[in-house]
C-alpha atoms as a PDB file:
ATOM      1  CA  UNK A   1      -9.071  -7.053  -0.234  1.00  0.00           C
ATOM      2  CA  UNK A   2      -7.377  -7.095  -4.058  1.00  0.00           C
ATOM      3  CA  UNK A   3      -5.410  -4.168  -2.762  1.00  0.00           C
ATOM      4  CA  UNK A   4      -3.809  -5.442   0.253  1.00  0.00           C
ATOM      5  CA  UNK A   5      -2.438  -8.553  -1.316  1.00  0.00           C
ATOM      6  CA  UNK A   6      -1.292  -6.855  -4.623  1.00  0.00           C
ATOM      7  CA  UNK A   7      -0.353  -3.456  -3.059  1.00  0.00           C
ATOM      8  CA  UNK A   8       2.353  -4.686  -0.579  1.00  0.00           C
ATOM      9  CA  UNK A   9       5.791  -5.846  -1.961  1.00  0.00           C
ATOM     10  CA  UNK A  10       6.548  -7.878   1.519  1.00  0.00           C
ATOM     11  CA  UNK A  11       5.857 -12.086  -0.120  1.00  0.00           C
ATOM     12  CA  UNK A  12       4.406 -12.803   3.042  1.00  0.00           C
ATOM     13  CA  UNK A  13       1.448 -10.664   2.191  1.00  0.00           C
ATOM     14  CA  UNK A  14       1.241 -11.496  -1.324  1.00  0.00           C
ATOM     15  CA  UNK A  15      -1.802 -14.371  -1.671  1.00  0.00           C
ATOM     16  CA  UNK A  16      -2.468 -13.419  -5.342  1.00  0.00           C
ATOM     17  CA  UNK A  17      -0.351 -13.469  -8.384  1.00  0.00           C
ATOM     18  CA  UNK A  18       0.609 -10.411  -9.547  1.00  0.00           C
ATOM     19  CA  UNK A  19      -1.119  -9.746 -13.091  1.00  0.00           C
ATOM     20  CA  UNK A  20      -0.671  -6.836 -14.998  1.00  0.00           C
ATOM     21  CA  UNK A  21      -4.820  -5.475 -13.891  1.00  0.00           C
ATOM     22  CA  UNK A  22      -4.010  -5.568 -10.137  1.00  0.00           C
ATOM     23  CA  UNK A  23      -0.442  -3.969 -10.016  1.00  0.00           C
ATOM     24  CA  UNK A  24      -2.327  -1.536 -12.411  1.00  0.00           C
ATOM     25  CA  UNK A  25      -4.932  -1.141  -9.503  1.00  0.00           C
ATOM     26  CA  UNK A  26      -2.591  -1.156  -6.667  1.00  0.00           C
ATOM     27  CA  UNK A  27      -1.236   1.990  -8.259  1.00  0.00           C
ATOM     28  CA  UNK A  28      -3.905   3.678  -9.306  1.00  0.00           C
ATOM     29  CA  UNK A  29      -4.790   3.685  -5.387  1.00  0.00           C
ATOM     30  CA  UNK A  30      -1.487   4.635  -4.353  1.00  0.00           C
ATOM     31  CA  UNK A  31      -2.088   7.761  -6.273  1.00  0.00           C
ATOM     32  CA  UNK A  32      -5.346   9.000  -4.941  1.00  0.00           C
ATOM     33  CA  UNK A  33      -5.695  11.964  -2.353  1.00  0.00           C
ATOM     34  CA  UNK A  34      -6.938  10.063   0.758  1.00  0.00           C
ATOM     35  CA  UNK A  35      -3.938   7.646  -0.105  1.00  0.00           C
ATOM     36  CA  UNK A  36      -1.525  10.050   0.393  1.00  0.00           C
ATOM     37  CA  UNK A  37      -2.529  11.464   3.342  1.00  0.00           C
ATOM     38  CA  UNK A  38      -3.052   8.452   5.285  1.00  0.00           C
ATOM     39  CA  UNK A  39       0.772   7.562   4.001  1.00  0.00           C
ATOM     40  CA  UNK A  40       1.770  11.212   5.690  1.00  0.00           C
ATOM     41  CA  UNK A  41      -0.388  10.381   8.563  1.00  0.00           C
ATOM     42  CA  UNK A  42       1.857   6.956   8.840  1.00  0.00           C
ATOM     43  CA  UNK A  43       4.498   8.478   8.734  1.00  0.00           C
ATOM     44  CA  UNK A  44       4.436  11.070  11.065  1.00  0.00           C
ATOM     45  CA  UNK A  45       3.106   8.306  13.786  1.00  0.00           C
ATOM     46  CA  UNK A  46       5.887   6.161  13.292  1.00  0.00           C
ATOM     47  CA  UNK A  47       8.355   9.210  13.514  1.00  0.00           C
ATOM     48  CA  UNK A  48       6.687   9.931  16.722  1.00  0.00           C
ATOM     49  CA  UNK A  49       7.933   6.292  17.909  1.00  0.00           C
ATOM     50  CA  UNK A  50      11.074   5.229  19.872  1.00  0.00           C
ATOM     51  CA  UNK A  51      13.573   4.002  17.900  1.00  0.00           C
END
């Protein structure tokens, strides 16, 4: 839950301040295999969407 509200940069989603040991987190995940592909995996489902 720390990770969605740190990890997005949209204000809507942020609920917690962002400290120095979350943004720290948020990145560490970002960085991380399984991250990655589920980013490609995004991404190639929203290419296959209508504009």
């Amino acid at each position: 839950m720390v990770l969605c509200n740190v990890g997005f940069n949209n204000p809507t989603y942020l609920l917690l301040e962002p400290r120095p040991a979350f943004v720290a987190f948020a990145e560490r995940h970002q960085q991380r295999p399984a991250a990655r592909r589920a980013d490609e995996i995004d991404e190639a489902l929203l290419a296959q969407q209508p504009s």
